[in-house]
PDB file of N, CA and C in Angstrom:
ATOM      1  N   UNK A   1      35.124  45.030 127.369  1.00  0.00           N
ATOM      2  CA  UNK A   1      36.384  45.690 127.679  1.00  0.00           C
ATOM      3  C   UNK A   1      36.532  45.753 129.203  1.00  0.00           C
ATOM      4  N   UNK A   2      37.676  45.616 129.627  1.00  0.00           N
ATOM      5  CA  UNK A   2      38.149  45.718 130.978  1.00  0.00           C
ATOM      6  C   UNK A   2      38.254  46.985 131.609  1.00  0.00           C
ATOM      7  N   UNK A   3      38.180  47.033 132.666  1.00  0.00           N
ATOM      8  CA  UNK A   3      38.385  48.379 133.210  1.00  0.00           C
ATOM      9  C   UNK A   3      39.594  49.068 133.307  1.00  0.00           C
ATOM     10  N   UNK A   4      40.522  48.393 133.222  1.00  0.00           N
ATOM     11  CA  UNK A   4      42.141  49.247 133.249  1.00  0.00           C
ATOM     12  C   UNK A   4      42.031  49.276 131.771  1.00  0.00           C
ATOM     13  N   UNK A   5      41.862  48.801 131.238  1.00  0.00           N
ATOM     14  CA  UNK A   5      41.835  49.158 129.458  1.00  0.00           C
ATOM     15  C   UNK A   5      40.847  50.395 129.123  1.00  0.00           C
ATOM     16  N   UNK A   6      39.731  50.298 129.573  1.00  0.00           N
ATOM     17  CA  UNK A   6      38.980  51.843 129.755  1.00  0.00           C
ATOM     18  C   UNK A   6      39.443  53.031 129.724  1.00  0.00           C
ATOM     19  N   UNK A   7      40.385  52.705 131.014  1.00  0.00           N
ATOM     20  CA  UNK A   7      40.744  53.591 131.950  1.00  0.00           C
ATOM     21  C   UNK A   7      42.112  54.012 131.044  1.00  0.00           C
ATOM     22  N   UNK A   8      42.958  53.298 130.523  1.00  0.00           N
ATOM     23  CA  UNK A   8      43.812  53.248 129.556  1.00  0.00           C
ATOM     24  C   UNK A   8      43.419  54.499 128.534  1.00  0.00           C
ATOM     25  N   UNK A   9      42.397  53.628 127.816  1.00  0.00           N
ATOM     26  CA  UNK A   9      42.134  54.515 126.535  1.00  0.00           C
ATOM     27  C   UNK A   9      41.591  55.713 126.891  1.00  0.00           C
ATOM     28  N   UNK A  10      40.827  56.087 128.208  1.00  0.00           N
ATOM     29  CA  UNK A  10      40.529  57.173 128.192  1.00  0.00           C
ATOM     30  C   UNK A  10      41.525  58.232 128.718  1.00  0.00           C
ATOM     31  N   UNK A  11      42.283  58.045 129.223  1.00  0.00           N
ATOM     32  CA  UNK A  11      43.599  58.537 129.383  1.00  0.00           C
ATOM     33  C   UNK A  11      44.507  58.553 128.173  1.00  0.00           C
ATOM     34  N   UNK A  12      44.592  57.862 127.105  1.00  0.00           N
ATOM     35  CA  UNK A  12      45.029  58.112 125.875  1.00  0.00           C
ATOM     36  C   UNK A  12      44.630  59.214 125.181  1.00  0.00           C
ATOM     37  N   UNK A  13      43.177  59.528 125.123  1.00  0.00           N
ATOM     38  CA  UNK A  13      42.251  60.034 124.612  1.00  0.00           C
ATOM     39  C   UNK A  13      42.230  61.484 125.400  1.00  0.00           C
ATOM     40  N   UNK A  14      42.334  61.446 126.847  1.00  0.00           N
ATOM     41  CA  UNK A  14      42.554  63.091 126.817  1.00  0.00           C
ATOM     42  C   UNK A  14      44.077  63.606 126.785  1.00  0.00           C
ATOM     43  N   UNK A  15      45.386  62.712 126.873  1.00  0.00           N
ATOM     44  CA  UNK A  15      46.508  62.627 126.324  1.00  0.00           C
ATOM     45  C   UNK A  15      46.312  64.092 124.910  1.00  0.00           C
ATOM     46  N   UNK A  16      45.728  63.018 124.020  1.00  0.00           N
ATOM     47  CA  UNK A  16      45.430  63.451 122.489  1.00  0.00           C
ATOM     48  C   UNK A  16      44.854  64.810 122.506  1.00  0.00           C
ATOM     49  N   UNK A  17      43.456  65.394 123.604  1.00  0.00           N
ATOM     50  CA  UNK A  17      43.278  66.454 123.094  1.00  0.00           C
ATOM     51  C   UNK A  17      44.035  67.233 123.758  1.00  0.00           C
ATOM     52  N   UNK A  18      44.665  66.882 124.869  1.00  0.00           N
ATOM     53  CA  UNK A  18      45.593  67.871 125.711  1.00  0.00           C
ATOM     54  C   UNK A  18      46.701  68.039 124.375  1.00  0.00           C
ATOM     55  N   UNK A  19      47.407  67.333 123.733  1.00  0.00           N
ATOM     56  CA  UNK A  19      48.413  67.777 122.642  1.00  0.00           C
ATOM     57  C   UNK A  19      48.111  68.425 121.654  1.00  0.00           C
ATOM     58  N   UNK A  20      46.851  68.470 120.950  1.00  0.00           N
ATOM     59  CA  UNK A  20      45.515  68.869 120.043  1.00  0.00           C
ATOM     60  C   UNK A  20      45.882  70.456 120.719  1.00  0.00           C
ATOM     61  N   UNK A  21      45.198  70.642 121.873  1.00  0.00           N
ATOM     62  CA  UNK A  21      45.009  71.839 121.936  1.00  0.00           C
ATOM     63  C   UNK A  21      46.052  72.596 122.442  1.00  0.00           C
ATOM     64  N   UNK A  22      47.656  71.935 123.140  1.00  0.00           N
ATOM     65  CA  UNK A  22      48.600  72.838 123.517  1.00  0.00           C
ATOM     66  C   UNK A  22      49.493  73.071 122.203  1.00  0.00           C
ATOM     67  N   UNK A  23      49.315  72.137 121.029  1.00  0.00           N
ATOM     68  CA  UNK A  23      50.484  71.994 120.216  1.00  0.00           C
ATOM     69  C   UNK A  23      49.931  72.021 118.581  1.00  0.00           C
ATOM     70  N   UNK A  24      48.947  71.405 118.415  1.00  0.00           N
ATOM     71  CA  UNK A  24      48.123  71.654 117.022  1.00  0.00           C
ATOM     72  C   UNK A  24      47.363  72.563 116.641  1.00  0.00           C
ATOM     73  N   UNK A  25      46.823  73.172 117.812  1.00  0.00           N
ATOM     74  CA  UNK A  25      45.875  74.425 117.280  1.00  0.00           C
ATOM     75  C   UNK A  25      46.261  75.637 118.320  1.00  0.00           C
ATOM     76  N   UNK A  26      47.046  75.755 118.328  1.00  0.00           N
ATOM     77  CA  UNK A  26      47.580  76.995 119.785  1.00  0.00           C
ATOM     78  C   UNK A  26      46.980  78.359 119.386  1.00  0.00           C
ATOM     79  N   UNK A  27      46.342  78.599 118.273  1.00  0.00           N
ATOM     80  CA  UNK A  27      45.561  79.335 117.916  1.00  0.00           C
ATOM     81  C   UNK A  27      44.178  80.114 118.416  1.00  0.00           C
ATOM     82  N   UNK A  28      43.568  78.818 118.453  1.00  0.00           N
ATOM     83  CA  UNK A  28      42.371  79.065 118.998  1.00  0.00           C
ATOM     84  C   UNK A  28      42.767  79.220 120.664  1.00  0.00           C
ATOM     85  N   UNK A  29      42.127  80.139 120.586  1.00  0.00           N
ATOM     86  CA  UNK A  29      41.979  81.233 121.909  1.00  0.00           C
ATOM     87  C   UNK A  29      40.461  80.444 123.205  1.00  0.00           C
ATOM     88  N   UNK A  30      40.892  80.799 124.259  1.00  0.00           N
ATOM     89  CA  UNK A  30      40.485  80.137 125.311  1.00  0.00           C
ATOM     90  C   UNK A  30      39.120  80.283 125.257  1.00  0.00           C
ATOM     91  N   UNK A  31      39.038  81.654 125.084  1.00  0.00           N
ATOM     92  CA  UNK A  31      37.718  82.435 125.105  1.00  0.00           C
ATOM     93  C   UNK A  31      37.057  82.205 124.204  1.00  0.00           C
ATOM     94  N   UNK A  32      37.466  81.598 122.742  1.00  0.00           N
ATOM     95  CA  UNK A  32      36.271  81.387 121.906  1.00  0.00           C
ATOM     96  C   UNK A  32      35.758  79.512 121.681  1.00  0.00           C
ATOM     97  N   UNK A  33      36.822  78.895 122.849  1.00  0.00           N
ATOM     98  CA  UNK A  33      36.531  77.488 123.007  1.00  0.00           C
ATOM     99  C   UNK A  33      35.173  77.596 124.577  1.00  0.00           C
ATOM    100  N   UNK A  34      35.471  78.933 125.039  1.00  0.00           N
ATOM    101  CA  UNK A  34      34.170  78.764 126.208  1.00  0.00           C
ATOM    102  C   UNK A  34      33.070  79.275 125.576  1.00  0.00           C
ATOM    103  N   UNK A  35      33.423  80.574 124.950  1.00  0.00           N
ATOM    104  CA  UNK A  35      31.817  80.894 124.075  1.00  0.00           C
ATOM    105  C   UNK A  35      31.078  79.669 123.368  1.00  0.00           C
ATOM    106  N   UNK A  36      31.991  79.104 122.491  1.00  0.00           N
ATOM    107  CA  UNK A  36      31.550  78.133 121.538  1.00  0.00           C
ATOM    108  C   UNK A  36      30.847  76.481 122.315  1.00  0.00           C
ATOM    109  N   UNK A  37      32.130  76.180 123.347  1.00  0.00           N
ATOM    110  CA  UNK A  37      31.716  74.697 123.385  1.00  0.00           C
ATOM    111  C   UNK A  37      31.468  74.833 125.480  1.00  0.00           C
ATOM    112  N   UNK A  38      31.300  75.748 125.833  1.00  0.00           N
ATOM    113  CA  UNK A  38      31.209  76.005 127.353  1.00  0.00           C
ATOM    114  C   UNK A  38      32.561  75.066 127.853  1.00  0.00           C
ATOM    115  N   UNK A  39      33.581  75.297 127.665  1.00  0.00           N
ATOM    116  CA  UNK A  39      34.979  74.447 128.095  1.00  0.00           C
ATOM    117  C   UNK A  39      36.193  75.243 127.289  1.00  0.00           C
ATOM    118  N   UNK A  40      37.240  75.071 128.267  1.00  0.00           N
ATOM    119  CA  UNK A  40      38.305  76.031 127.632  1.00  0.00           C
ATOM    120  C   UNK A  40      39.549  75.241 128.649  1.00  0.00           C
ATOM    121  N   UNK A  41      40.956  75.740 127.939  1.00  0.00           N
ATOM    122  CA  UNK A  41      42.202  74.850 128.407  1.00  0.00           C
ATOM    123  C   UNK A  41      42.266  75.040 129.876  1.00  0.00           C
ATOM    124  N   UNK A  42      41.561  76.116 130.576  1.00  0.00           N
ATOM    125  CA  UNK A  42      41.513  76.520 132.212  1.00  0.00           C
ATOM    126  C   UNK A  42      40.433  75.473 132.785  1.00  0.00           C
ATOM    127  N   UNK A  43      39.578  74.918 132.332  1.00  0.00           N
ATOM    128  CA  UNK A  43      38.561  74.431 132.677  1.00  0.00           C
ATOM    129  C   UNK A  43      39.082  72.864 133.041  1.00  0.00           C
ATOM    130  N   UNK A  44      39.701  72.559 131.766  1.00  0.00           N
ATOM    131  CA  UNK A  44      40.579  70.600 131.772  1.00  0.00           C
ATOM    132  C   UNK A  44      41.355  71.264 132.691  1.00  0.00           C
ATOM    133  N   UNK A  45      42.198  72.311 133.131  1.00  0.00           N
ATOM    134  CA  UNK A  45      43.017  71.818 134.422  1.00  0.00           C
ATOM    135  C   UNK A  45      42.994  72.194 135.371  1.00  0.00           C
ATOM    136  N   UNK A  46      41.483  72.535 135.427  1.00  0.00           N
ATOM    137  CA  UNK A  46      40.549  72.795 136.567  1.00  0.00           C
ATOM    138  C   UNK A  46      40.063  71.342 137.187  1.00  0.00           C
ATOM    139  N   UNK A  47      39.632  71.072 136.251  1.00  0.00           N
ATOM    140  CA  UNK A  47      39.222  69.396 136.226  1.00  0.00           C
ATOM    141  C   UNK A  47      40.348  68.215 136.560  1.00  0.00           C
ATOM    142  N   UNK A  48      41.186  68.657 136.261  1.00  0.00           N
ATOM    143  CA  UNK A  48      42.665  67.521 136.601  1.00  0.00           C
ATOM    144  C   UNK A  48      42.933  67.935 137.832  1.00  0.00           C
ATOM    145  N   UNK A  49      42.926  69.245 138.224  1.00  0.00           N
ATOM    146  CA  UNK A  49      43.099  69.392 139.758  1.00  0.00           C
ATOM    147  C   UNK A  49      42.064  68.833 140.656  1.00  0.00           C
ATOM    148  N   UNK A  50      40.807  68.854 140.404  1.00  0.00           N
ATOM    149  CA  UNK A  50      39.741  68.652 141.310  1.00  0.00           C
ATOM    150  C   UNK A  50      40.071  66.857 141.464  1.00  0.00           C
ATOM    151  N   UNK A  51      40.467  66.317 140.479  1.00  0.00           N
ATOM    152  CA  UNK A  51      40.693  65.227 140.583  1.00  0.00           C
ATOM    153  C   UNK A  51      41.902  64.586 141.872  1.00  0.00           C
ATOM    154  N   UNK A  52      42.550  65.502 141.009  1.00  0.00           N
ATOM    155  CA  UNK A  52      43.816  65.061 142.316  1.00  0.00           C
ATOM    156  C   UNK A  52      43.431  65.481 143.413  1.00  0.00           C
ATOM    157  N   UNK A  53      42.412  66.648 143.744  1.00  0.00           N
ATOM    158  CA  UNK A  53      42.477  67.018 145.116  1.00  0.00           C
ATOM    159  C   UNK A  53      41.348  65.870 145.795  1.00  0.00           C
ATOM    160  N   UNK A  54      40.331  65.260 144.836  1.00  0.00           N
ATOM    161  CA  UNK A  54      39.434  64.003 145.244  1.00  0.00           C
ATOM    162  C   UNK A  54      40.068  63.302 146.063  1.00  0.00           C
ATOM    163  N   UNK A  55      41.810  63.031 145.409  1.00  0.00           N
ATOM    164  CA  UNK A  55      42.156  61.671 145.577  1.00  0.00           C
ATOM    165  C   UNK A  55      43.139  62.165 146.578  1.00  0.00           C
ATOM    166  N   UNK A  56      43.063  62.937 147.502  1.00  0.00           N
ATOM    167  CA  UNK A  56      44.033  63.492 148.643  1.00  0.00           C
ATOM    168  C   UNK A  56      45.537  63.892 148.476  1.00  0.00           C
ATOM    169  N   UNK A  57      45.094  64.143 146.693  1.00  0.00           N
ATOM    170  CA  UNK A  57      46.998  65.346 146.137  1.00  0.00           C
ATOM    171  C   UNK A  57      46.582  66.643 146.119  1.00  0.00           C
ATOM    172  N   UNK A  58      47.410  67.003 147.044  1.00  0.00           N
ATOM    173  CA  UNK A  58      47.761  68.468 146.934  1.00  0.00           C
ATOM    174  C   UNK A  58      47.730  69.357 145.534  1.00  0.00           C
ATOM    175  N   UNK A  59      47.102  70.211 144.995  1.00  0.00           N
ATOM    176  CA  UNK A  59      47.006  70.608 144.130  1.00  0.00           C
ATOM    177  C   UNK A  59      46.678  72.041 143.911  1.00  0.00           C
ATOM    178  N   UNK A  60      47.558  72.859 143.598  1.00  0.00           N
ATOM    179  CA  UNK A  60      46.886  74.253 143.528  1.00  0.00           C
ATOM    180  C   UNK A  60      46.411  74.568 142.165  1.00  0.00           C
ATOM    181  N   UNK A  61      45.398  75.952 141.987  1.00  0.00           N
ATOM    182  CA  UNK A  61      45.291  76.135 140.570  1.00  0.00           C
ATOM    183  C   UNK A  61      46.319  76.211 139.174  1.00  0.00           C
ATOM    184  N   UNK A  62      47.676  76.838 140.266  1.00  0.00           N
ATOM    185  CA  UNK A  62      48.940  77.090 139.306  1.00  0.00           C
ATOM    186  C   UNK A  62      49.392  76.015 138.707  1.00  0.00           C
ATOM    187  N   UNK A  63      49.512  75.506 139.841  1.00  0.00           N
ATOM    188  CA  UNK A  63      50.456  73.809 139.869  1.00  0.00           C
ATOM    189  C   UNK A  63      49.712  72.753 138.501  1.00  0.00           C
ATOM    190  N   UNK A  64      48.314  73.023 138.633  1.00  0.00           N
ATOM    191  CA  UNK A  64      47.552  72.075 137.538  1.00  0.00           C
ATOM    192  C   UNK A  64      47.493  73.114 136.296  1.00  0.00           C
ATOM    193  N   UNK A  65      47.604  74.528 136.199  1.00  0.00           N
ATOM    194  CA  UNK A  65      47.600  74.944 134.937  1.00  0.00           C
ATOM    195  C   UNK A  65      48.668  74.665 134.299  1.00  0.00           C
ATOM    196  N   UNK A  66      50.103  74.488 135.184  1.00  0.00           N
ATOM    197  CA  UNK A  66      51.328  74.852 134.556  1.00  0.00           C
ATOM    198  C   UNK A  66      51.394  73.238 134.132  1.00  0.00           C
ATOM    199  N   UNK A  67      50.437  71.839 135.061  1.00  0.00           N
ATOM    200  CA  UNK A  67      50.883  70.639 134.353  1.00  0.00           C
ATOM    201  C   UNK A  67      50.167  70.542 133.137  1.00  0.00           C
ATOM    202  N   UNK A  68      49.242  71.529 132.684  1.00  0.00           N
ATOM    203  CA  UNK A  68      48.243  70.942 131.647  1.00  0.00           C
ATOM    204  C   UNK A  68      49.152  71.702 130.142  1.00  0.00           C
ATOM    205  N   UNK A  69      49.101  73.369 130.391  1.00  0.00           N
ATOM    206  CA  UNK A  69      50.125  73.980 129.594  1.00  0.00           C
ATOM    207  C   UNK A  69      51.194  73.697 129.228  1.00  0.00           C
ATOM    208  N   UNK A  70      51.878  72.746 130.421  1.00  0.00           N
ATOM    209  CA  UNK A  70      53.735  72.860 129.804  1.00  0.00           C
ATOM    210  C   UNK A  70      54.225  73.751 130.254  1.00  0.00           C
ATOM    211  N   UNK A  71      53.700  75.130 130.635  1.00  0.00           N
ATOM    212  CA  UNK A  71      54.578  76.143 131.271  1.00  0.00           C
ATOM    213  C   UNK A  71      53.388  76.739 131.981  1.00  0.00           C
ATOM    214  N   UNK A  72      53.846  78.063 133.095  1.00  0.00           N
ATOM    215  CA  UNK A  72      53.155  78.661 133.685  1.00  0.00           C
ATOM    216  C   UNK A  72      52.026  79.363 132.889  1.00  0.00           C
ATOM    217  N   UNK A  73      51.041  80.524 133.311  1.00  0.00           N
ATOM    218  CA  UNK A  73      49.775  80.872 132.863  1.00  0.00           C
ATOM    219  C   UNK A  73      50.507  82.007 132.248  1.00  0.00           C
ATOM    220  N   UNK A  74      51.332  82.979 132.752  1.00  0.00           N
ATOM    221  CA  UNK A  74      52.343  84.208 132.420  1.00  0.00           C
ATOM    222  C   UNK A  74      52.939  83.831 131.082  1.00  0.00           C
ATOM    223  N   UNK A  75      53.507  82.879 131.213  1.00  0.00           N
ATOM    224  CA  UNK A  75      54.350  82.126 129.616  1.00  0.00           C
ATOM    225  C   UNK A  75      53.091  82.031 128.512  1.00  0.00           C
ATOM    226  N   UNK A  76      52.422  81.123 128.751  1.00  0.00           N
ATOM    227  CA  UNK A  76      50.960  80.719 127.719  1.00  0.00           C
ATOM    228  C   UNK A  76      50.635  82.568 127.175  1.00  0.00           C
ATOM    229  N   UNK A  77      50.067  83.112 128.047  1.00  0.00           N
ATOM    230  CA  UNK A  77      49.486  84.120 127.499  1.00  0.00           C
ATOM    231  C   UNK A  77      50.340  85.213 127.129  1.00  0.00           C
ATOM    232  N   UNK A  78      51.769  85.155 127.767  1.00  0.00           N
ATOM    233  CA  UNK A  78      52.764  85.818 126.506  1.00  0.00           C
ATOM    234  C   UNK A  78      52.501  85.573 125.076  1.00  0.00           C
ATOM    235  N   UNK A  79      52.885  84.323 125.097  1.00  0.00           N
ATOM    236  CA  UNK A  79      53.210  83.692 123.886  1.00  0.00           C
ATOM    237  C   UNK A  79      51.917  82.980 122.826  1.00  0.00           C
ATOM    238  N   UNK A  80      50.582  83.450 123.756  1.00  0.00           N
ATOM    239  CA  UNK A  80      49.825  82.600 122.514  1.00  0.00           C
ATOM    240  C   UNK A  80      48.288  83.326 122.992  1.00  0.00           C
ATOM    241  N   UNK A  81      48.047  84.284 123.622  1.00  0.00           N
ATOM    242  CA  UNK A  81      46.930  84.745 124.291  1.00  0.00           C
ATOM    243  C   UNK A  81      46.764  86.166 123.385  1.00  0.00           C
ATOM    244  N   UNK A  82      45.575  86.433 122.440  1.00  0.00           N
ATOM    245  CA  UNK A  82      45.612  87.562 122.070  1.00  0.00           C
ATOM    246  C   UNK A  82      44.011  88.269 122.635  1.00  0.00           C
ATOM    247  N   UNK A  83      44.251  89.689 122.502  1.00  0.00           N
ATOM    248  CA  UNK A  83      43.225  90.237 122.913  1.00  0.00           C
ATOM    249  C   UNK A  83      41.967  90.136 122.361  1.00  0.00           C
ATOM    250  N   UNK A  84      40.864  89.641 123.810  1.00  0.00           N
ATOM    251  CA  UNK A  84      39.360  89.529 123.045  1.00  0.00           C
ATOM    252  C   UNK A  84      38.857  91.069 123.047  1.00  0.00           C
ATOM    253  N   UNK A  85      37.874  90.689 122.037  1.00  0.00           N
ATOM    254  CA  UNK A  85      36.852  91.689 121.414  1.00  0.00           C
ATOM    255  C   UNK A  85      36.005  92.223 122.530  1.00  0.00           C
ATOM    256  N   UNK A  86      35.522  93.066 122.690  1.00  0.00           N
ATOM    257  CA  UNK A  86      33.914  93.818 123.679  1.00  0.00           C
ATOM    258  C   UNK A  86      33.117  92.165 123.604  1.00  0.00           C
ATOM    259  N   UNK A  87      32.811  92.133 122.294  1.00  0.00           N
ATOM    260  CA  UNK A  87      31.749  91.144 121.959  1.00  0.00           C
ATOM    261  C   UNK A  87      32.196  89.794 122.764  1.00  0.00           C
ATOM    262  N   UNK A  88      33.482  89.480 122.806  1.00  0.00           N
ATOM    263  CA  UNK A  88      33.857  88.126 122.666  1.00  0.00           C
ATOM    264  C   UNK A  88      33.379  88.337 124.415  1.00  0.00           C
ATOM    265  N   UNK A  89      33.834  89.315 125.121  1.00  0.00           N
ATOM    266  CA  UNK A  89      34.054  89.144 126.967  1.00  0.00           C
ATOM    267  C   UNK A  89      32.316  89.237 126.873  1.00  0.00           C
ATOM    268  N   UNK A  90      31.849  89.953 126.362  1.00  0.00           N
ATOM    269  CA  UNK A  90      30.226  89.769 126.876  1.00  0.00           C
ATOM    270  C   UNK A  90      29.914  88.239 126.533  1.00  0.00           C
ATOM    271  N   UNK A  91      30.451  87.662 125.292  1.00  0.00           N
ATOM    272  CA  UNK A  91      30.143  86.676 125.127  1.00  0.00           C
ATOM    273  C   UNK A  91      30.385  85.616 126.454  1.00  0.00           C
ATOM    274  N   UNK A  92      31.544  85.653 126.843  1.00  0.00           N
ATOM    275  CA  UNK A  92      32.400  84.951 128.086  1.00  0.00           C
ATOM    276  C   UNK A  92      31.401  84.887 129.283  1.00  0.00           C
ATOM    277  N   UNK A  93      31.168  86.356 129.620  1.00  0.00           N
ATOM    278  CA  UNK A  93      30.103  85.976 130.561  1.00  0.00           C
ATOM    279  C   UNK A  93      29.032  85.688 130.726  1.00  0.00           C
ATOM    280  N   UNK A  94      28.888  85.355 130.035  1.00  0.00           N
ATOM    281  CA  UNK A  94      27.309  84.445 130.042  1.00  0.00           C
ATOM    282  C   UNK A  94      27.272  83.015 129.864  1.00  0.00           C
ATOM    283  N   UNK A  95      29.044  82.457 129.257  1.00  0.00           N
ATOM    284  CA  UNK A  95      29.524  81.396 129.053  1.00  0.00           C
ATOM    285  C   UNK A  95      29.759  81.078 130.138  1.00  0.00           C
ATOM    286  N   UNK A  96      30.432  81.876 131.197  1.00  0.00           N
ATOM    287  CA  UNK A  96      31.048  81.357 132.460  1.00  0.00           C
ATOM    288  C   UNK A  96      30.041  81.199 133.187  1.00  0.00           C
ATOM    289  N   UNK A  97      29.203  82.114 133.403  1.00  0.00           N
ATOM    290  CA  UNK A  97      27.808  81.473 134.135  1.00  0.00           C
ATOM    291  C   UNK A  97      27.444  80.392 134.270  1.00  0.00           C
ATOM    292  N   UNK A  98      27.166  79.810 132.811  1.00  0.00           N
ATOM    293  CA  UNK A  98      26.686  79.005 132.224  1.00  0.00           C
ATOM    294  C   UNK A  98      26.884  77.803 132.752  1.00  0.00           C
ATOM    295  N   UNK A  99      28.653  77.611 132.656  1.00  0.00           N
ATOM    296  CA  UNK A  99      29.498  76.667 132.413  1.00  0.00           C
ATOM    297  C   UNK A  99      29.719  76.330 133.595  1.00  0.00           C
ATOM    298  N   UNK A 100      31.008  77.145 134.026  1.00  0.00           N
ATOM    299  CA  UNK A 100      31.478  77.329 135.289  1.00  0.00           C
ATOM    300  C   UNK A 100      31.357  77.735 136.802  1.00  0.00           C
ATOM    301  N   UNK A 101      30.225  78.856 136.837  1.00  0.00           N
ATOM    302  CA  UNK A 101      29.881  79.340 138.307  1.00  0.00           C
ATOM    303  C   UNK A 101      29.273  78.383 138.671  1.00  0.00           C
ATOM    304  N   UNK A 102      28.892  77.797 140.011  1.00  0.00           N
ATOM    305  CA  UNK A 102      28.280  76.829 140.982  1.00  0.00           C
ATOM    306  C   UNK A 102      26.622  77.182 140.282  1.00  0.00           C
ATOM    307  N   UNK A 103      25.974  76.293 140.498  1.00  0.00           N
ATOM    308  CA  UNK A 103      24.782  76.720 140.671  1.00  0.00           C
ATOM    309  C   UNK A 103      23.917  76.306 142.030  1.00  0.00           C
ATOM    310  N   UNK A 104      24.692  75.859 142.615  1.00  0.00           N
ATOM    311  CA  UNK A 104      23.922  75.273 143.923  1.00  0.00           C
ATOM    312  C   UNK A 104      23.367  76.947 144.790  1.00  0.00           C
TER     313      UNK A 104
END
């Protein structure tokens, strides 16, 4: 396989779970995709920003949440953010550690 075809399908492919997770399962909650799999919908457009900012685009955190969501972070968690448990935030932090804080 070629490399723009790679590059293709793998861009197809996070296409798919970006629609998966803004539009097929809007259910599942952020917090039990970081407990569970150490990754959550903040994390991919954490990751899409770091990218663009690699490649010398301007990118703020808002700017890449609101391209990954479809709408701002205020809208999302109106409309689809419900309250975690004691258990679930203890769970979180030890996820975010984990996952997300630097370790250098």
């Amino acid at each position: 396989m070629d490399d723009q075809t790679r590059l293709e399908l793998e861009a197809a492919a996070f296409r798919r779970l970006q629609k998966h997770l803004m539009e097929d399962r809007i259910d599942v909650q952020n917090i039990d995709m970081m407990n569970l799999a150490g990754f959550c919908r903040n994390c991919l457009s954490r990751w899409y920003q770091e990218a663009a900012n690699e490649r010398g685009i301007e990118m703020s955190k808002d700017e890449a949440r609101e391209g990954f969501y479809g709408m701002s972070m205020d809208e999302w968690k109106a409309n689809h953010q419900t309250d975690a448990t004691d258990a679930k935030q203890a769970e979180f932090e030890t996820a975010f550690k984990e996952n997300v804080t630097d370790k250098s």
